[in-house]
N, C-alpha and C. Protein backbone atom coordinates (compact mmCIF):
# COMPACT_ATOMS: atom_id res chain seq x y z
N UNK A 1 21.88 1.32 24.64
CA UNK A 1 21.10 0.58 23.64
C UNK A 1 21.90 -0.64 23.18
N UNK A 2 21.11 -1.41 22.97
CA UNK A 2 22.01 -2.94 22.39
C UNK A 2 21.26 -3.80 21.39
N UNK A 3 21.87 -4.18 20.60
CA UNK A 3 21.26 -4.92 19.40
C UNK A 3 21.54 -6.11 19.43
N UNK A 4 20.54 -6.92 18.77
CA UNK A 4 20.73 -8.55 18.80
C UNK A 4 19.74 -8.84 17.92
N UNK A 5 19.62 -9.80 17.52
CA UNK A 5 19.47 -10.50 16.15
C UNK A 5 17.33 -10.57 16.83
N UNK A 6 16.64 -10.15 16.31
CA UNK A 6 14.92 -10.02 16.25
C UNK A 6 14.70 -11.48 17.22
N UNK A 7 14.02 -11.43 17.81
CA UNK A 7 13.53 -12.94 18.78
C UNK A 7 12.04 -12.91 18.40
N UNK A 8 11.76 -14.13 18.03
CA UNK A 8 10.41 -14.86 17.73
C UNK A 8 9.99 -15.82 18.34
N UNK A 9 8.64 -15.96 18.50
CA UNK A 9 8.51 -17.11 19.87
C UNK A 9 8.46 -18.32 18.70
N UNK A 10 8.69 -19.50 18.56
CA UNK A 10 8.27 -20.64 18.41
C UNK A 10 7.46 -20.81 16.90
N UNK A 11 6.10 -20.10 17.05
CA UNK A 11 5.10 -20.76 16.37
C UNK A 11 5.42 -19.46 15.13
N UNK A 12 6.17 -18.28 15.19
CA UNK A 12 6.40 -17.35 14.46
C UNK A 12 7.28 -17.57 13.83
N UNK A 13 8.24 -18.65 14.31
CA UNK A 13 9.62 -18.71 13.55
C UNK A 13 8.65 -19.24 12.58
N UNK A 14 7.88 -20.73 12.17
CA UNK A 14 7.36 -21.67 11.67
C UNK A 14 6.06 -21.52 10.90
N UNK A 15 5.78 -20.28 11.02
CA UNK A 15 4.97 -19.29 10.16
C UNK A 15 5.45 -18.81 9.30
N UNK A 16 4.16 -19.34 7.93
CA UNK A 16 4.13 -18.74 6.77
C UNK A 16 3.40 -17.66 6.76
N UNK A 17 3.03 -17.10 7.73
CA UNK A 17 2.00 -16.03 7.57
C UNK A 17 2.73 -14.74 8.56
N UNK A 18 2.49 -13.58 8.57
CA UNK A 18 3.12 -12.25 8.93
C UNK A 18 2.51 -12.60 10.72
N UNK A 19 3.58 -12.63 11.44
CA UNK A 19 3.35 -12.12 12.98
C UNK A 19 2.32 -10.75 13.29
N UNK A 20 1.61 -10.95 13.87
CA UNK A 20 -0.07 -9.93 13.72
C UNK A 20 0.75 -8.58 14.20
N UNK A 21 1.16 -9.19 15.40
CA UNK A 21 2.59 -7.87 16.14
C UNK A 21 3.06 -6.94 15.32
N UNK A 22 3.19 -7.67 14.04
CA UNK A 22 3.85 -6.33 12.86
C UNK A 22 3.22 -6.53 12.13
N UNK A 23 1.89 -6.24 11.54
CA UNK A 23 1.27 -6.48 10.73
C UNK A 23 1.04 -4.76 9.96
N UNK A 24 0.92 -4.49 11.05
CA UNK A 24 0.66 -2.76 10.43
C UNK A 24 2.14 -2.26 9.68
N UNK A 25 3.09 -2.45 10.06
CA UNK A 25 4.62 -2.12 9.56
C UNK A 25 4.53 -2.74 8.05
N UNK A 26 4.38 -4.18 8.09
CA UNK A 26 4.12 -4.74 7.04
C UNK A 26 3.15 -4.26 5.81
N UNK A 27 2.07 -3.76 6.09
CA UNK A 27 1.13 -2.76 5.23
C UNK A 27 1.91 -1.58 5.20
N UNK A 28 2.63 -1.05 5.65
CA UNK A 28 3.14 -0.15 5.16
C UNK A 28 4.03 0.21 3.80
N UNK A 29 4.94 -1.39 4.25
CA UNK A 29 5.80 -1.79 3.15
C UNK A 29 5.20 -2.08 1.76
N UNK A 30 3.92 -2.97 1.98
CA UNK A 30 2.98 -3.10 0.80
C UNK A 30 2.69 -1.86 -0.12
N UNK A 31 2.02 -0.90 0.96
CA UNK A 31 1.58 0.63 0.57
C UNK A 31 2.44 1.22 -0.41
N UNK A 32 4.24 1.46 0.26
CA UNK A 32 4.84 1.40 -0.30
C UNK A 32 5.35 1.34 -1.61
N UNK A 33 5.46 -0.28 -1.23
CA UNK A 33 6.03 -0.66 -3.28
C UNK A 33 4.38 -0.26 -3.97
N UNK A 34 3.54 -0.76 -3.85
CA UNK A 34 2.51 -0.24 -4.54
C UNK A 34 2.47 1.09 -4.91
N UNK A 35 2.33 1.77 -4.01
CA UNK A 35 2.21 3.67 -5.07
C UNK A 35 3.54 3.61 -5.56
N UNK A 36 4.27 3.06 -4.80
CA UNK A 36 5.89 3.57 -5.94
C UNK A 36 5.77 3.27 -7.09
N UNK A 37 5.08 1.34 -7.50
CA UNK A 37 4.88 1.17 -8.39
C UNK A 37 4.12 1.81 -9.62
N UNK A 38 2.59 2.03 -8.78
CA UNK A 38 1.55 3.34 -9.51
C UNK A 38 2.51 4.25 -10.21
N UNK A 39 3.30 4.96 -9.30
CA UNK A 39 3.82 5.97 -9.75
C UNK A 39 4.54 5.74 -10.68
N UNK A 40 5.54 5.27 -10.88
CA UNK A 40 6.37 4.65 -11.94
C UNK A 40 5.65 4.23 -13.04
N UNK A 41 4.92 3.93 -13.23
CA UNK A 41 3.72 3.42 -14.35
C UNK A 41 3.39 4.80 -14.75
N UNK A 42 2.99 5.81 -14.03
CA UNK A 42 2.31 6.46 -14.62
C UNK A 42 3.69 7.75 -15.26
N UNK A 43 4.56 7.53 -14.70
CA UNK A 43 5.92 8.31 -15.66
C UNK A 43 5.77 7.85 -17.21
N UNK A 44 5.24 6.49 -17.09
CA UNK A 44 5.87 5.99 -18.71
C UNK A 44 4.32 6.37 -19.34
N UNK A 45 3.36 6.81 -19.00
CA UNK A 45 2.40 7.41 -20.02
C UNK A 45 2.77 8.38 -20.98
N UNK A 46 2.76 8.02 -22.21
CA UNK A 46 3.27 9.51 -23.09
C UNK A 46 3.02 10.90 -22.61
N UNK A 47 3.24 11.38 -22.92
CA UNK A 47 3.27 13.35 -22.57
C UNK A 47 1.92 13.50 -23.22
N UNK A 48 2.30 13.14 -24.68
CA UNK A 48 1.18 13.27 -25.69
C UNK A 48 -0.25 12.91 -25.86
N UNK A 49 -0.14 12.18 -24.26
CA UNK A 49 -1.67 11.33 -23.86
C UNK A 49 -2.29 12.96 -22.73
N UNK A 50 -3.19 12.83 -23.48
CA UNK A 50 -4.14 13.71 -22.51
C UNK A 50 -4.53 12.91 -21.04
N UNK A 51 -4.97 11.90 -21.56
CA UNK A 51 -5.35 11.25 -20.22
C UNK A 51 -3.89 11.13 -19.12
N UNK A 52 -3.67 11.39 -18.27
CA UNK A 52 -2.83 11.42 -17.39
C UNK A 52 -2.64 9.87 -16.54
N UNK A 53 -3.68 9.05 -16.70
CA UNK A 53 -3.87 8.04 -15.62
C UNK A 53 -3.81 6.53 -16.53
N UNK A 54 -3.67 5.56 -15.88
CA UNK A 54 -3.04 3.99 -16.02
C UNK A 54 -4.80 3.92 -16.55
N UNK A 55 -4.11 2.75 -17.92
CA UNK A 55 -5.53 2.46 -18.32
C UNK A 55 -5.74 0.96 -17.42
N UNK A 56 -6.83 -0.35 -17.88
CA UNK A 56 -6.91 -0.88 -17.06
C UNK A 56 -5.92 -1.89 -17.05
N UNK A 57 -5.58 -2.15 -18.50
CA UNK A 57 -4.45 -3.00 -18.49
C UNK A 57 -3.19 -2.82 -17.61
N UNK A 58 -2.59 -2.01 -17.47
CA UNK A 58 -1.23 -1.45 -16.91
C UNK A 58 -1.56 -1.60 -14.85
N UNK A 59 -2.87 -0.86 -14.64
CA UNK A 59 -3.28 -1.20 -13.44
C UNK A 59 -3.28 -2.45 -12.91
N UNK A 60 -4.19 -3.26 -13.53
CA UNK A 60 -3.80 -4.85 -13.43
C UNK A 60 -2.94 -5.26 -13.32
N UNK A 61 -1.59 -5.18 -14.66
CA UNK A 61 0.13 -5.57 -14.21
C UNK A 61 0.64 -5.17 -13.07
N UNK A 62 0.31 -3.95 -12.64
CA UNK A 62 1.05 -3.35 -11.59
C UNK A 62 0.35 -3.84 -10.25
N UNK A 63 -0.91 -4.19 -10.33
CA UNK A 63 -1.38 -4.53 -8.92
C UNK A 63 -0.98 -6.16 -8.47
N UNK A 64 -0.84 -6.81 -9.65
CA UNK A 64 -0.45 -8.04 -9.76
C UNK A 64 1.25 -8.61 -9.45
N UNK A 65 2.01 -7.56 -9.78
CA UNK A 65 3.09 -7.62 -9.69
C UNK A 65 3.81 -7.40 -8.71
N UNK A 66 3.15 -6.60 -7.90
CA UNK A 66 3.61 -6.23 -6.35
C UNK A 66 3.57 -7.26 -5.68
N UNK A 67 3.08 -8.25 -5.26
CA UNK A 67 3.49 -9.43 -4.21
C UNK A 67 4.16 -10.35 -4.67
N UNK A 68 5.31 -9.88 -5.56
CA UNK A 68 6.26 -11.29 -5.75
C UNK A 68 7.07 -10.92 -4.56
N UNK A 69 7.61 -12.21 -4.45
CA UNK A 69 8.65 -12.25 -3.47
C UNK A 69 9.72 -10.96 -3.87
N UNK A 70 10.20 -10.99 -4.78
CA UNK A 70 11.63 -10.11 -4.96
C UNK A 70 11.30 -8.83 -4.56
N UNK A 71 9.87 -8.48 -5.06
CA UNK A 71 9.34 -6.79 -4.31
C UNK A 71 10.51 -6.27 -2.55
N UNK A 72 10.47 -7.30 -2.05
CA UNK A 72 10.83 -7.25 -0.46
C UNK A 72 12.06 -7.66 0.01
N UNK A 73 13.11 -8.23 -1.26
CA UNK A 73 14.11 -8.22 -0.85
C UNK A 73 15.19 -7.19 -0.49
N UNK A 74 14.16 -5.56 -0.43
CA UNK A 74 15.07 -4.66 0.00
C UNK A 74 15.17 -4.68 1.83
N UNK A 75 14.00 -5.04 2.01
CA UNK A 75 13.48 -5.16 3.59
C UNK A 75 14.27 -6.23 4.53
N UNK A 76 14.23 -5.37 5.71
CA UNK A 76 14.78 -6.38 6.82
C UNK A 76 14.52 -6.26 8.62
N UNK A 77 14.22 -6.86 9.44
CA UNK A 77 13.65 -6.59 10.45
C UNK A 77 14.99 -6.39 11.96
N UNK A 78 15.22 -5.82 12.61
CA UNK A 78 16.06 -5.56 13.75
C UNK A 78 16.08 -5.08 14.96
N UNK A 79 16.32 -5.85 15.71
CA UNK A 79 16.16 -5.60 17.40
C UNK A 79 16.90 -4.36 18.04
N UNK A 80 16.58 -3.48 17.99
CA UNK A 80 17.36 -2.44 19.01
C UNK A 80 16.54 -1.67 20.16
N UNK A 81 17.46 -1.58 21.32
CA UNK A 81 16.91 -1.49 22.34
C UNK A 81 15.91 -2.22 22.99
N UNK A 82 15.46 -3.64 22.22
CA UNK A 82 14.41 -4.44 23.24
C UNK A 82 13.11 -4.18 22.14
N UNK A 83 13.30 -3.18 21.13
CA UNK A 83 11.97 -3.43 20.20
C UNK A 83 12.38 -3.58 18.82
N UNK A 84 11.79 -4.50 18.17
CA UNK A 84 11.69 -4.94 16.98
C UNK A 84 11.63 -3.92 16.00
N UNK A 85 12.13 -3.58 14.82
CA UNK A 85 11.49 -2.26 13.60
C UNK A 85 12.42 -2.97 12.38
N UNK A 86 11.68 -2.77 10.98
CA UNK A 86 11.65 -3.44 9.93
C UNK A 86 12.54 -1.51 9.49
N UNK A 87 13.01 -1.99 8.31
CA UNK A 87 13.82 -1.24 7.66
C UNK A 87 13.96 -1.74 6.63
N UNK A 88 13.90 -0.47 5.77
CA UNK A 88 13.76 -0.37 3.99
C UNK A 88 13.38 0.75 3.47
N UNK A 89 12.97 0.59 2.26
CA UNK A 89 12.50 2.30 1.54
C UNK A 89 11.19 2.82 2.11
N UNK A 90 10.58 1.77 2.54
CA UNK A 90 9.10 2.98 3.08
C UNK A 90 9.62 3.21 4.81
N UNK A 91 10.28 3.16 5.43
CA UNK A 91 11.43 3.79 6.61
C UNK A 91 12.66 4.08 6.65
N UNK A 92 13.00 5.41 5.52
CA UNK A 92 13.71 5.83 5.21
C UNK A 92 14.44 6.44 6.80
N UNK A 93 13.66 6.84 7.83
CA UNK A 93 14.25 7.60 8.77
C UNK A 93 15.13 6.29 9.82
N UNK A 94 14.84 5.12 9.62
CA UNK A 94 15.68 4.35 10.30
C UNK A 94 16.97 3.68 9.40
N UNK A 95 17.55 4.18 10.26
CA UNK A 95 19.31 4.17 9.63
C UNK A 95 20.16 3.38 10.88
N UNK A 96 19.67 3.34 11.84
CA UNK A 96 20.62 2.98 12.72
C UNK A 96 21.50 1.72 12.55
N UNK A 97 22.46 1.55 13.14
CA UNK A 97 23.50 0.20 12.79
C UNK A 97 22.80 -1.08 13.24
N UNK A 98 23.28 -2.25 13.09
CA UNK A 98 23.19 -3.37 14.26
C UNK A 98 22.44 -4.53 13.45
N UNK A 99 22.49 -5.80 14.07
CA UNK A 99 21.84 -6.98 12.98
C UNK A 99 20.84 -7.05 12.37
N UNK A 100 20.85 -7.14 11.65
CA UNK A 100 18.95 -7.51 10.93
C UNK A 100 18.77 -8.60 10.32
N UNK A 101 17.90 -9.36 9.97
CA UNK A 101 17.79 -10.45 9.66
C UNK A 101 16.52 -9.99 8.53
N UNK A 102 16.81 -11.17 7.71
CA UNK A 102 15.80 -11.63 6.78
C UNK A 102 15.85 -12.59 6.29
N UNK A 103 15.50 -12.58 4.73
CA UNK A 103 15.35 -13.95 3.76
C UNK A 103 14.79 -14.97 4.35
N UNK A 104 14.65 -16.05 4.67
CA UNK A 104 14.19 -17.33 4.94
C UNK A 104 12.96 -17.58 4.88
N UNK A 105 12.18 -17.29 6.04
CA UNK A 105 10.50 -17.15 5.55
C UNK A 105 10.32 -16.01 5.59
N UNK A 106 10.58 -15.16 5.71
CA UNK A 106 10.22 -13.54 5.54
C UNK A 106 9.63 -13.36 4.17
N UNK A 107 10.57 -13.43 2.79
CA UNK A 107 9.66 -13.13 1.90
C UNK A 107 8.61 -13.58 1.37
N UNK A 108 8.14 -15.14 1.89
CA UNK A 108 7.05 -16.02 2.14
C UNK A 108 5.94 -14.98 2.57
N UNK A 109 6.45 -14.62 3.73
CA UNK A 109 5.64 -13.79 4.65
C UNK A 109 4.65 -12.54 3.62
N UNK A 110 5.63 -12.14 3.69
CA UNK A 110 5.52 -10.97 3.08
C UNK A 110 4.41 -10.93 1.50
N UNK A 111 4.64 -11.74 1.10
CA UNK A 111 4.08 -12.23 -0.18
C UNK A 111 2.52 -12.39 0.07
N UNK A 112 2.47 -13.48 1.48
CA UNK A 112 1.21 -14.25 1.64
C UNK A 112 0.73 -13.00 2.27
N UNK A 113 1.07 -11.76 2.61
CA UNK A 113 0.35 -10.57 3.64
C UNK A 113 0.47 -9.59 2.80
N UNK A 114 1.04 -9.67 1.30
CA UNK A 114 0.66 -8.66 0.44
C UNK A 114 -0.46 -9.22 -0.56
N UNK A 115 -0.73 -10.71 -0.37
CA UNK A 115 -2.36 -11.41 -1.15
C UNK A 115 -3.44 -10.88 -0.03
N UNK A 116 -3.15 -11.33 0.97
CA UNK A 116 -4.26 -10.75 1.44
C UNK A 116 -5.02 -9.49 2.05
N UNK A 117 -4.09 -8.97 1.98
CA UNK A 117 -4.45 -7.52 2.29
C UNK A 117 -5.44 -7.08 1.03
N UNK A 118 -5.02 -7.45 -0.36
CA UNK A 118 -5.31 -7.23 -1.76
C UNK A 118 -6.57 -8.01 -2.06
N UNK A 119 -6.62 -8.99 -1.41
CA UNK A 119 -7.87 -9.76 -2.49
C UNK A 119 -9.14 -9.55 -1.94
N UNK A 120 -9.61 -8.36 -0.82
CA UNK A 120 -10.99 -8.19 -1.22
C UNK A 120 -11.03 -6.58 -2.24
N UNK A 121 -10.32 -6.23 -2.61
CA UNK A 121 -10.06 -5.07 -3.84
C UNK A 121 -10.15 -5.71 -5.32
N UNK A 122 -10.84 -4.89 -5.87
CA UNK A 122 -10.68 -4.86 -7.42
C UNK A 122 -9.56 -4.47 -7.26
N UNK A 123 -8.58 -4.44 -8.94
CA UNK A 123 -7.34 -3.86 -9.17
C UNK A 123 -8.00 -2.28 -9.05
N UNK A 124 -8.93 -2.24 -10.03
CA UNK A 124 -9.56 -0.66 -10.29
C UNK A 124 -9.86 -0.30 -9.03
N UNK A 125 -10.30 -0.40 -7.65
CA UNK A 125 -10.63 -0.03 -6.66
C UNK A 125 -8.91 0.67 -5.88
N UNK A 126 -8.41 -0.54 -6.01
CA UNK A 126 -7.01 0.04 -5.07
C UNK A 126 -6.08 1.43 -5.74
N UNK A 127 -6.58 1.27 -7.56
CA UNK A 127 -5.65 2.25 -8.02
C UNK A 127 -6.69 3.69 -7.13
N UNK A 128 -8.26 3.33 -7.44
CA UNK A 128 -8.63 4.77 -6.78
C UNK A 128 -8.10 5.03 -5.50
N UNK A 129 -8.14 4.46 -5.07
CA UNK A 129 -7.62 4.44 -3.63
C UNK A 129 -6.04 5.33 -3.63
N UNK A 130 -5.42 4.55 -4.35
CA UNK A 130 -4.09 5.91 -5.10
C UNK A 130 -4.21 6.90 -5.47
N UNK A 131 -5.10 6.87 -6.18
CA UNK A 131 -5.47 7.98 -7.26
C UNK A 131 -5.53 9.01 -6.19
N UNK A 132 -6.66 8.79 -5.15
CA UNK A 132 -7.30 9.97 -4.25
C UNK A 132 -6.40 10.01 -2.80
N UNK A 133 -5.68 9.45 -2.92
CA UNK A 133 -4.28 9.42 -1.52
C UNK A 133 -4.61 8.95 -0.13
N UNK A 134 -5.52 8.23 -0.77
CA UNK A 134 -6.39 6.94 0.40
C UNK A 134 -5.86 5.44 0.56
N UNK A 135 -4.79 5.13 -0.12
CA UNK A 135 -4.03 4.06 -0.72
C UNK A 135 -3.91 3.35 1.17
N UNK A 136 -3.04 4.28 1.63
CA UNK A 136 -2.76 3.92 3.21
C UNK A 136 -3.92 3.87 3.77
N UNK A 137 -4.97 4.58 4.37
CA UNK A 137 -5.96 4.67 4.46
C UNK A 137 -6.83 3.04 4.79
N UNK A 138 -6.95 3.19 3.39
CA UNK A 138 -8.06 2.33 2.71
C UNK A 138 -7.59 0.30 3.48
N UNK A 139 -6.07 0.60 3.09
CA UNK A 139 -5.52 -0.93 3.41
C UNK A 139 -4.64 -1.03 4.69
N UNK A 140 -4.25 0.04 5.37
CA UNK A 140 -3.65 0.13 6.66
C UNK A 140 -4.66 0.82 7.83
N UNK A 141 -5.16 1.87 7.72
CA UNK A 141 -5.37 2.75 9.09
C UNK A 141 -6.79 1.60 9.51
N UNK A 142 -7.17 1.49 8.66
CA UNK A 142 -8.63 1.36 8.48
C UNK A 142 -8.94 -0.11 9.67
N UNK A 143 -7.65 -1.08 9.49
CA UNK A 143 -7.74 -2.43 10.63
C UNK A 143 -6.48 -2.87 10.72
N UNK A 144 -5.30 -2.87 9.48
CA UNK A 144 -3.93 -3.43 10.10
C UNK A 144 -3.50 -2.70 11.16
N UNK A 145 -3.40 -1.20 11.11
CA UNK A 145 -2.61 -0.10 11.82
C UNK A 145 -3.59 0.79 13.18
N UNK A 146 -4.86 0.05 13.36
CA UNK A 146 -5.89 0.70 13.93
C UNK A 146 -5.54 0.17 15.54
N UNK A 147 -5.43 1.51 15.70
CA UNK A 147 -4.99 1.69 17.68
C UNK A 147 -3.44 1.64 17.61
N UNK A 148 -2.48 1.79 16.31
CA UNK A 148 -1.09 2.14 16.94
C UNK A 148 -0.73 3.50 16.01
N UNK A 149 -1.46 3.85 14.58
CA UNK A 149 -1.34 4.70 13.92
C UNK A 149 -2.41 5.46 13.50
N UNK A 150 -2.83 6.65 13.75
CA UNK A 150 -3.55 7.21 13.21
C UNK A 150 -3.67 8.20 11.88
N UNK A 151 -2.41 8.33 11.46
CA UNK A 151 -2.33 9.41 10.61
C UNK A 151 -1.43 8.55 8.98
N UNK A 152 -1.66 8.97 8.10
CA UNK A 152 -0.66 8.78 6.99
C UNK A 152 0.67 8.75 6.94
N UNK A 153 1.68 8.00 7.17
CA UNK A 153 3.44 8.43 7.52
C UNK A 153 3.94 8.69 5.93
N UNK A 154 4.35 10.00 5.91
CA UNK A 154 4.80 10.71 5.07
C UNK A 154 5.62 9.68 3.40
N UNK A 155 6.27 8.72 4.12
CA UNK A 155 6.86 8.10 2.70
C UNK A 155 5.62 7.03 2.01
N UNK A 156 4.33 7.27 2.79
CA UNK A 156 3.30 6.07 1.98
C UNK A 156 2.18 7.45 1.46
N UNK A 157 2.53 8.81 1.69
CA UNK A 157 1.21 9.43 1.47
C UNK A 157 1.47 10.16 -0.31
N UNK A 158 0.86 9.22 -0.78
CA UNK A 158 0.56 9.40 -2.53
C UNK A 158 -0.56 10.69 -2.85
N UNK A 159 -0.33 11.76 -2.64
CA UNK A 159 -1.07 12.57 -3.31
C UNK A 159 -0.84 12.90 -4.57
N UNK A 160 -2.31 13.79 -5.17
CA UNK A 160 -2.09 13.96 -6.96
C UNK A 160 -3.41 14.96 -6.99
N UNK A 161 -3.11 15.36 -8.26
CA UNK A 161 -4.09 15.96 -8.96
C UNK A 161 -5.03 15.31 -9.45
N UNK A 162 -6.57 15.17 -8.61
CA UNK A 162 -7.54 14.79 -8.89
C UNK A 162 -7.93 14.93 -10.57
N UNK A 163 -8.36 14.02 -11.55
CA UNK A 163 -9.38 14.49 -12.60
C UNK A 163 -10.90 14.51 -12.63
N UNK A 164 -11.63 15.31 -13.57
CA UNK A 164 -13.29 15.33 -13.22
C UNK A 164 -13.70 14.42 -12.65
N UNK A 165 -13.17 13.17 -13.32
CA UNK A 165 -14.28 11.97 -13.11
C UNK A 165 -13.44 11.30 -11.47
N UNK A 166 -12.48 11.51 -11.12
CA UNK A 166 -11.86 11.55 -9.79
C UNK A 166 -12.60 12.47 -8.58
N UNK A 167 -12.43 13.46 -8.99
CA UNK A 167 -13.28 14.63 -8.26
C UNK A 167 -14.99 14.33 -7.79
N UNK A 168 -15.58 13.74 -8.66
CA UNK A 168 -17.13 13.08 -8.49
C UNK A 168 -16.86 11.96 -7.02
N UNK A 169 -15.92 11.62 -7.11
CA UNK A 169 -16.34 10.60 -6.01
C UNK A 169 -15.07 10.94 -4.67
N UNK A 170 -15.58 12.80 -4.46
CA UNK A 170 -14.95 13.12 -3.43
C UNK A 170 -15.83 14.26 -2.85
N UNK A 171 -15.87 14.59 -1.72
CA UNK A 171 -16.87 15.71 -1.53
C UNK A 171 -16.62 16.93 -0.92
N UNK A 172 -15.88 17.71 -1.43
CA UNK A 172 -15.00 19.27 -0.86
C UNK A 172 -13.89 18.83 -0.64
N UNK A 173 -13.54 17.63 -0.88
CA UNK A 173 -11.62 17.32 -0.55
C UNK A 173 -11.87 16.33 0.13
N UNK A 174 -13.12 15.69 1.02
CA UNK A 174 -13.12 15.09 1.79
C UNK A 174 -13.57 13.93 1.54
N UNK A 175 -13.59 12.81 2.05
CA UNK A 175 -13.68 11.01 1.50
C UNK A 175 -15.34 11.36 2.15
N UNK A 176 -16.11 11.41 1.44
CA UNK A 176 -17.83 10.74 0.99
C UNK A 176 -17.53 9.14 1.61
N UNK A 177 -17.30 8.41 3.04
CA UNK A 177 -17.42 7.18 3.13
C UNK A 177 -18.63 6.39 2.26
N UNK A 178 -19.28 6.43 2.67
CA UNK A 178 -20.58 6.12 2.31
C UNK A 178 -20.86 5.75 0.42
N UNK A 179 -20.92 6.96 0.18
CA UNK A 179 -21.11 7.65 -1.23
C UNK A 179 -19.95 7.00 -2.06
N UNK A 180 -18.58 7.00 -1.40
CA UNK A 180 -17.64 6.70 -2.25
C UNK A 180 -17.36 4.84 -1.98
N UNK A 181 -17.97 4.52 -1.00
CA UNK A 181 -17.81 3.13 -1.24
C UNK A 181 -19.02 2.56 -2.39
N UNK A 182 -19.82 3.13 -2.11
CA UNK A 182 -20.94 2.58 -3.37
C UNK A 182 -20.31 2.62 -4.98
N UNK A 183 -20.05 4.14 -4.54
CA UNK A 183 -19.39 4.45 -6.37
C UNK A 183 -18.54 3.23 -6.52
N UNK A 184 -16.93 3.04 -5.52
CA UNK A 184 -16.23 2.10 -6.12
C UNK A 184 -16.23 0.81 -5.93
N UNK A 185 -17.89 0.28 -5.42
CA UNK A 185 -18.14 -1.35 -6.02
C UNK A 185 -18.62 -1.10 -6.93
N UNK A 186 -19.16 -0.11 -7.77
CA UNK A 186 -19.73 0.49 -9.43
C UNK A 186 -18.64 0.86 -10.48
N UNK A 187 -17.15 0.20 -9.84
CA UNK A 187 -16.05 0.69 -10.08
C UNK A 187 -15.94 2.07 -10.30
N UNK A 188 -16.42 2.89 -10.08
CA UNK A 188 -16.50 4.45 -10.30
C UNK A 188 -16.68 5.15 -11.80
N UNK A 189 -15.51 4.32 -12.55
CA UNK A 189 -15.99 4.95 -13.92
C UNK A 189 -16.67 5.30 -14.41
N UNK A 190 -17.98 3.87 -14.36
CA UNK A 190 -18.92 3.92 -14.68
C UNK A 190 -20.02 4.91 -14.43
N UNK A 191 -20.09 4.96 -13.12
CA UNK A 191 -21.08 6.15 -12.84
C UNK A 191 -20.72 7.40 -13.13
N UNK A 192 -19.51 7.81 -13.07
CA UNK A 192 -18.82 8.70 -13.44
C UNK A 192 -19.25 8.94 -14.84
N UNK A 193 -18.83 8.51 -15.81
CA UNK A 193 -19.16 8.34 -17.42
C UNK A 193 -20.51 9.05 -17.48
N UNK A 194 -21.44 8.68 -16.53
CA UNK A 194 -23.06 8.95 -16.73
C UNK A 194 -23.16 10.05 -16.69
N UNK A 195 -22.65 10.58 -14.80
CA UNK A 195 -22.49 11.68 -14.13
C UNK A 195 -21.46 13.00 -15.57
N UNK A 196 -20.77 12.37 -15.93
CA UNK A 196 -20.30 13.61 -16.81
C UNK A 196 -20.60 13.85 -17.94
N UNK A 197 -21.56 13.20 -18.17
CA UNK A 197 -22.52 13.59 -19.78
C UNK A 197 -23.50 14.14 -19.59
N UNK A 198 -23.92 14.59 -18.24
CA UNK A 198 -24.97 15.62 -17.93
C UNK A 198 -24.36 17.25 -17.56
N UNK A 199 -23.40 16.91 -17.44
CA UNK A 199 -22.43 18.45 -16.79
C UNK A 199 -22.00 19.39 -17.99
């Protein structure tokens, strides 16, 4: 095996935008700081709050706050053996030695491919998407990661304890496509709210 510094053709060095080649790796990293973030937010809810979950304000900060540049200055990309792999906290299992490169346009990158992954989501849509451990799902399997990953990789899979009004827009455990995309352009609450004043 031999390491050497990541090779980019030309028009990738000179790109502000994420190489498509790693685009799915890159959603991962997003996935990532995002539920970490979720999660962390939702430590600092008092004990004393019944409600368990981010109201909308806090959701908003946190969904907003994830594509600064500094989010990604833990990340870095490296050539071994002839293939490219990014390394950081959401690929905890790659440890191996040898050059890696970053900073320069990378966190550019990274920034402009954590806006867009995000901006056809409400904030309230992506937290459900957390909430119900669809987070990866919803913004990776679905078209970044489609035909190289099929399954959830263990350091992006955010599970939790569903609440009532969580539970309505799931159907035996299982994602209601259909049903649950309607609910969350209705942002879900809402119907929810209705749905649980009849129960």
């Amino acid at each position: 095996m031999s390491f050497s510094q990541p090779s980019l053709t030309e028009e990738e060095q000179k790109s502000h935008q994420f190489p498509s080649r790693y685009r799915c790796e890159a959603c991962q990293i997003v996935v990532h700081n995002l539920g970490t973030d979720f999660r962390t937010a939702e430590t600092k809810i008092p004990k004393k709050k019944k409600k368990r979950t981010l109201g909308d304000i806090e959701i908003m900060e946190t969904v907003e706050d994830v594509c600064v540049k500094e989010k990604f200055d833990a990340y870095s990309i490296q050539e071994f053996g002839g293939k490219v792999t990014f390394k950081g906290p959401a690929f905890p299992d790659r440890t191996d030695p040898g050059m890696s490169m970053g900073g320069g346009l990378w966190p550019i990158r990274y920034k402009n491919h954590c806006g867009d992954l995000l901006e056809e989501y409400s904030e309230d849509e992506v937290y459900a998407f957390y909430r119900q451990g669809n987070l990866f799902y919803e913004l990776c399997l679905r078209r970044q990661c489609k035909g190289q990953l099929t399954e959830t990789p263990a350091s992006v899979d955010f599970q939790h304890t569903l609440t009532p009004e969580e539970q309505i827009c799931k159907v035996d455990g299982v994602e209601a496509s259909a049903l649950t995309r309607v609910v969350r352009r209705w942002n879900c609450k809402y119907l929810t709210q209705t749905i649980l004043a009849t129960i």
